[in-house]
N, C-alpha and C. Protein backbone atom coordinates (compact mmCIF):
# COMPACT_ATOMS: atom_id res chain seq x y z
N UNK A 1 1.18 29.76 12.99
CA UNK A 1 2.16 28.73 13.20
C UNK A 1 3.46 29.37 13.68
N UNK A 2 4.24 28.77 14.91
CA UNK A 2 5.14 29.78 15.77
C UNK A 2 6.36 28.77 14.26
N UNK A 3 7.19 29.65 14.66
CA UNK A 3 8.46 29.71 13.87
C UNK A 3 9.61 29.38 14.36
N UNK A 4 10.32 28.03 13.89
CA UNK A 4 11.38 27.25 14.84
C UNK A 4 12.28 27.86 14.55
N UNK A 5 13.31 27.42 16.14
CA UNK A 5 14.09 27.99 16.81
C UNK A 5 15.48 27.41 14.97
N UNK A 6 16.75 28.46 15.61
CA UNK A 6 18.08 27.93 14.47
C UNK A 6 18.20 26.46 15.00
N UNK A 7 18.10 26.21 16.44
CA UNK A 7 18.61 24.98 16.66
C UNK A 7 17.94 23.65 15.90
N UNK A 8 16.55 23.87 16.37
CA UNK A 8 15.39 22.83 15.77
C UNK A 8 15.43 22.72 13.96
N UNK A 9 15.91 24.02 13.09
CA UNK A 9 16.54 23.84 11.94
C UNK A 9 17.68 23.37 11.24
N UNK A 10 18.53 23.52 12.50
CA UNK A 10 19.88 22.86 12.46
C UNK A 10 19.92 21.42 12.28
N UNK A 11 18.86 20.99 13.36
CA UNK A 11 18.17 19.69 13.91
C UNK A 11 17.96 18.85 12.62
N UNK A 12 17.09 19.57 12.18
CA UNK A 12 16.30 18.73 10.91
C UNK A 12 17.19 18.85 9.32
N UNK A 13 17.80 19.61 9.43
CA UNK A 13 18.88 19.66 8.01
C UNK A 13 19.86 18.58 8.67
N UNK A 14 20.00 18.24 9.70
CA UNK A 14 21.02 16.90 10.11
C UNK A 14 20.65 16.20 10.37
N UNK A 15 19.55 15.54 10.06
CA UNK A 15 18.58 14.54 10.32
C UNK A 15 19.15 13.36 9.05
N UNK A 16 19.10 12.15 9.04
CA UNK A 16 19.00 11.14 8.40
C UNK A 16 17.98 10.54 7.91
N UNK A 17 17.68 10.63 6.57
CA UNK A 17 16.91 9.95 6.08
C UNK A 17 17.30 8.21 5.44
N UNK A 18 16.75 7.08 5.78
CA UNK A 18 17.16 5.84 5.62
C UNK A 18 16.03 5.42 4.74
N UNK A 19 16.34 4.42 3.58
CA UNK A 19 15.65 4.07 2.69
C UNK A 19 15.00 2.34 3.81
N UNK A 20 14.01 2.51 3.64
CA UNK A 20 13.66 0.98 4.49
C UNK A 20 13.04 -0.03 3.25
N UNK A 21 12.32 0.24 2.44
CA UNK A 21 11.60 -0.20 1.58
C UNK A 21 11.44 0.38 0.34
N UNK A 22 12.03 -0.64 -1.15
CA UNK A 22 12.20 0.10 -2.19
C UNK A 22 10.89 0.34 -2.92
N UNK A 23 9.70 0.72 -2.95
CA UNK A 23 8.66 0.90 -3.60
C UNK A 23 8.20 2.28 -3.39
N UNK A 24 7.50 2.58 -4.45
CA UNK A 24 6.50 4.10 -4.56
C UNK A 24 5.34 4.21 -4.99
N UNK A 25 4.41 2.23 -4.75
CA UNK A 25 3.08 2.55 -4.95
C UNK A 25 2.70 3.33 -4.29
N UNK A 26 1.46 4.22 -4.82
CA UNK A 26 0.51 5.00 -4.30
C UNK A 26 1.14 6.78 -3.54
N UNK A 27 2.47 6.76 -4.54
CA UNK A 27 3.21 7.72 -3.90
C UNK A 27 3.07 8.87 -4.44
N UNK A 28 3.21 10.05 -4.12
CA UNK A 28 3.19 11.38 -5.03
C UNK A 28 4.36 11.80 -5.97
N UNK A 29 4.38 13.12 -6.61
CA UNK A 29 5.83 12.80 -7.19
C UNK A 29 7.19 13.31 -6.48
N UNK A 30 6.84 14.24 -5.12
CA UNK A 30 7.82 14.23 -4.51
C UNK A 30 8.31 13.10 -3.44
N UNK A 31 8.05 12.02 -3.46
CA UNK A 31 7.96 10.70 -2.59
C UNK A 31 8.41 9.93 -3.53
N UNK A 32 8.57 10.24 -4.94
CA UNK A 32 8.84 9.29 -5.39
C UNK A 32 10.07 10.10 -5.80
N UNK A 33 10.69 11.15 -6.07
CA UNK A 33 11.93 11.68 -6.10
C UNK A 33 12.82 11.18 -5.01
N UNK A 34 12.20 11.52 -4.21
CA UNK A 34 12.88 11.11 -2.76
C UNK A 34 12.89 9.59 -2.71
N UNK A 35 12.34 8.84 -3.20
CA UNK A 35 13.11 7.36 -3.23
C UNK A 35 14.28 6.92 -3.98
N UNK A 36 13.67 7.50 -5.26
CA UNK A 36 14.70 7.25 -6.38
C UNK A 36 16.25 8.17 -6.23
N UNK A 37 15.86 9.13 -5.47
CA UNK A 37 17.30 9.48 -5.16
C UNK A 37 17.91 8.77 -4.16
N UNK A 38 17.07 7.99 -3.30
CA UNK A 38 17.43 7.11 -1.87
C UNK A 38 18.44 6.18 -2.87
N UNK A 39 17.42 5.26 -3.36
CA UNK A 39 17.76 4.14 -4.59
C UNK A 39 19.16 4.80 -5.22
N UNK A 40 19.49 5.79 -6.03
CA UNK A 40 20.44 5.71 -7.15
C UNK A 40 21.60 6.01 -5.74
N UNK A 41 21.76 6.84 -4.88
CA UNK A 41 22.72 6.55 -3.87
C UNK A 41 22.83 5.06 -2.91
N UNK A 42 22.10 4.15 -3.41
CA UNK A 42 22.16 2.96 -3.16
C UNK A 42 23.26 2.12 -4.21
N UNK A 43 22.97 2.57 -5.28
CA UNK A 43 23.54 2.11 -6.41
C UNK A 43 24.94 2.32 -6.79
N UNK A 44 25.25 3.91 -6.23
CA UNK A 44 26.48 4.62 -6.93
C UNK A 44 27.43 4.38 -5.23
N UNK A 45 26.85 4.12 -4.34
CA UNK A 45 27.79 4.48 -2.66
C UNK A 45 27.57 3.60 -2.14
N UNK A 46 26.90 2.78 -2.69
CA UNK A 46 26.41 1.28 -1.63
C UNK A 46 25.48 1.54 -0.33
N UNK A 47 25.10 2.91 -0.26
CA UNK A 47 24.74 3.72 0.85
C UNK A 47 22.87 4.17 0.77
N UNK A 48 22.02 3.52 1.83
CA UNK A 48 20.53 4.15 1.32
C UNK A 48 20.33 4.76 2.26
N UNK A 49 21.02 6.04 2.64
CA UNK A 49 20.76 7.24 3.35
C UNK A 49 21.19 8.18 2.87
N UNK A 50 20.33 9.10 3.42
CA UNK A 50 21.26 11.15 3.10
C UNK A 50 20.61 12.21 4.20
N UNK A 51 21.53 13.01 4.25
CA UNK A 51 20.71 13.90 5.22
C UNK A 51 19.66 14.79 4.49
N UNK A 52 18.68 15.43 5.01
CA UNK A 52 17.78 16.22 4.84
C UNK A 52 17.92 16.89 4.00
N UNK A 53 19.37 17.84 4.60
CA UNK A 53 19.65 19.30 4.09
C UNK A 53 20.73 18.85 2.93
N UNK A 54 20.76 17.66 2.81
CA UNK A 54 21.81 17.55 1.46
C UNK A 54 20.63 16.66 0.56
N UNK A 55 19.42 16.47 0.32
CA UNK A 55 18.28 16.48 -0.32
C UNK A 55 17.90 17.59 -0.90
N UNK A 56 17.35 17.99 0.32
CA UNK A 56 17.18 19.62 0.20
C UNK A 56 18.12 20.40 -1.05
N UNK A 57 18.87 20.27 -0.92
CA UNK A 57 20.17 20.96 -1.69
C UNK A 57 20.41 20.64 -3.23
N UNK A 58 20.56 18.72 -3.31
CA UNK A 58 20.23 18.64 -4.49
C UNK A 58 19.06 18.92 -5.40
N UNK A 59 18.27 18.55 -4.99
CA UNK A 59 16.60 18.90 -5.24
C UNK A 59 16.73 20.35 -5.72
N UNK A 60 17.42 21.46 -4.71
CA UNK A 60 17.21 22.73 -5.21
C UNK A 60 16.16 23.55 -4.72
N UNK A 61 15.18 22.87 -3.85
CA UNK A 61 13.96 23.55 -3.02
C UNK A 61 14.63 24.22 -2.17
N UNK A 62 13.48 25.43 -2.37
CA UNK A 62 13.78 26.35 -1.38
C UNK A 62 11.91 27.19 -0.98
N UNK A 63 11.68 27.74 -0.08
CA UNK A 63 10.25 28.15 0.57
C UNK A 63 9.07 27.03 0.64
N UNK A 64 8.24 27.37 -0.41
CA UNK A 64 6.76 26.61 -0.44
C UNK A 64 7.54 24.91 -0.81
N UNK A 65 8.56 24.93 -1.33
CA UNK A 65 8.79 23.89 -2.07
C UNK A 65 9.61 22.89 -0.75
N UNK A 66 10.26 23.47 0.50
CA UNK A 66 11.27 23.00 1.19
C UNK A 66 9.93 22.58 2.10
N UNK A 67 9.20 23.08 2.03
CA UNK A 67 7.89 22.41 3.30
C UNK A 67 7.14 21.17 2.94
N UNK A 68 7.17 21.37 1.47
CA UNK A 68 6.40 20.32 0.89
C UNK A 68 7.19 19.05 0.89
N UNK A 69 8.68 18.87 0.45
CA UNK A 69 9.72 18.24 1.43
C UNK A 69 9.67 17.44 2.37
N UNK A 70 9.42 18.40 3.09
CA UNK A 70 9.40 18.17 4.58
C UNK A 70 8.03 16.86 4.74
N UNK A 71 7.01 17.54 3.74
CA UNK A 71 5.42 16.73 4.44
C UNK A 71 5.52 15.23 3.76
N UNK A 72 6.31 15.40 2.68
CA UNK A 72 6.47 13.97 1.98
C UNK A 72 7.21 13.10 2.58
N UNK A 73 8.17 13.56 3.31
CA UNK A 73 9.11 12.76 4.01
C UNK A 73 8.81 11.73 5.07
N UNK A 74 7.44 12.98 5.86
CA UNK A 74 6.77 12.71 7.24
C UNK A 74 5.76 11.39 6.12
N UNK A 75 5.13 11.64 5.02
CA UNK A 75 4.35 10.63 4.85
C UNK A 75 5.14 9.57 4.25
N UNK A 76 5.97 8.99 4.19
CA UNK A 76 6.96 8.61 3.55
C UNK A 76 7.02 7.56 4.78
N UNK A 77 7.60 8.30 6.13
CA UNK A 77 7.82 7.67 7.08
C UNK A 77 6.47 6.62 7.87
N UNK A 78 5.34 7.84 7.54
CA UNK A 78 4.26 6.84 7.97
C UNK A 78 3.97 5.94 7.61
N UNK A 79 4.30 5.54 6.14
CA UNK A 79 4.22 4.96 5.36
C UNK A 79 5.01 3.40 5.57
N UNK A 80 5.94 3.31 6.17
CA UNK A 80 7.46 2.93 6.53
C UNK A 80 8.32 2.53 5.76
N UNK A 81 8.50 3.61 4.52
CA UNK A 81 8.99 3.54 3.47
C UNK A 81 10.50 3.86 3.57
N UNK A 82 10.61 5.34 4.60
CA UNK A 82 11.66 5.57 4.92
C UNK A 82 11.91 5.60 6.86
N UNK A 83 12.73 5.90 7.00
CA UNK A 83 13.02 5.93 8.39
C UNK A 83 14.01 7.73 8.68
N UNK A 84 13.32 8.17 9.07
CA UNK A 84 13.83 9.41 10.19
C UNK A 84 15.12 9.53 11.06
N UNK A 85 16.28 9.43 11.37
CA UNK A 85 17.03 9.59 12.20
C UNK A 85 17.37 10.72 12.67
N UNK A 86 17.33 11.06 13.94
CA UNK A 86 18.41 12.20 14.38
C UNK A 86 17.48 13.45 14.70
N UNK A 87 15.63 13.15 14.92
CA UNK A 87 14.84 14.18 14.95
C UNK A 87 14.47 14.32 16.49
């Protein structure tokens, strides 16, 4: 697997994640972190977005854990649970 460029990392830590739909049937437990953090910044900012890399950050992932992230997000989206911006 080739290894992305700083830009394409830059890319995706500034990416927007948008809450579209509040549910986590059939979800794993990082899909369901990632909602409920969508949700409680819904609650506390009036706001159901965050970027990537400020997920990333709170969460505290870093290697095996920042990919896995990444794959929940993508199923998340397939899902159309959340919405992607800025990729």
């Amino acid at each position: 697997m080739a290894r992305r460029t700083q830009k394409d990392a830059q890319q995706t830590r500034n990416a927007i994640v948008v809450l579209l739909r509040n549910t986590t049937w059939k979800c794993g437990k990082i899909e369901r972190l990632i909602v409920e953090y969508l949700q409680n910044r819904l609650r506390k900012y009036g706001v159901a977005h965050s970027s990537i890399g400020e997920m990333a950050q709170y969460f505290n992932f870093n290697g095996k854990q920042k990919s896995e992230l990444f794959d929940a997000l993508k199923r998340l989206e397939k899902r159309y649970i959340v919405e992607i911006k800025g990729l």
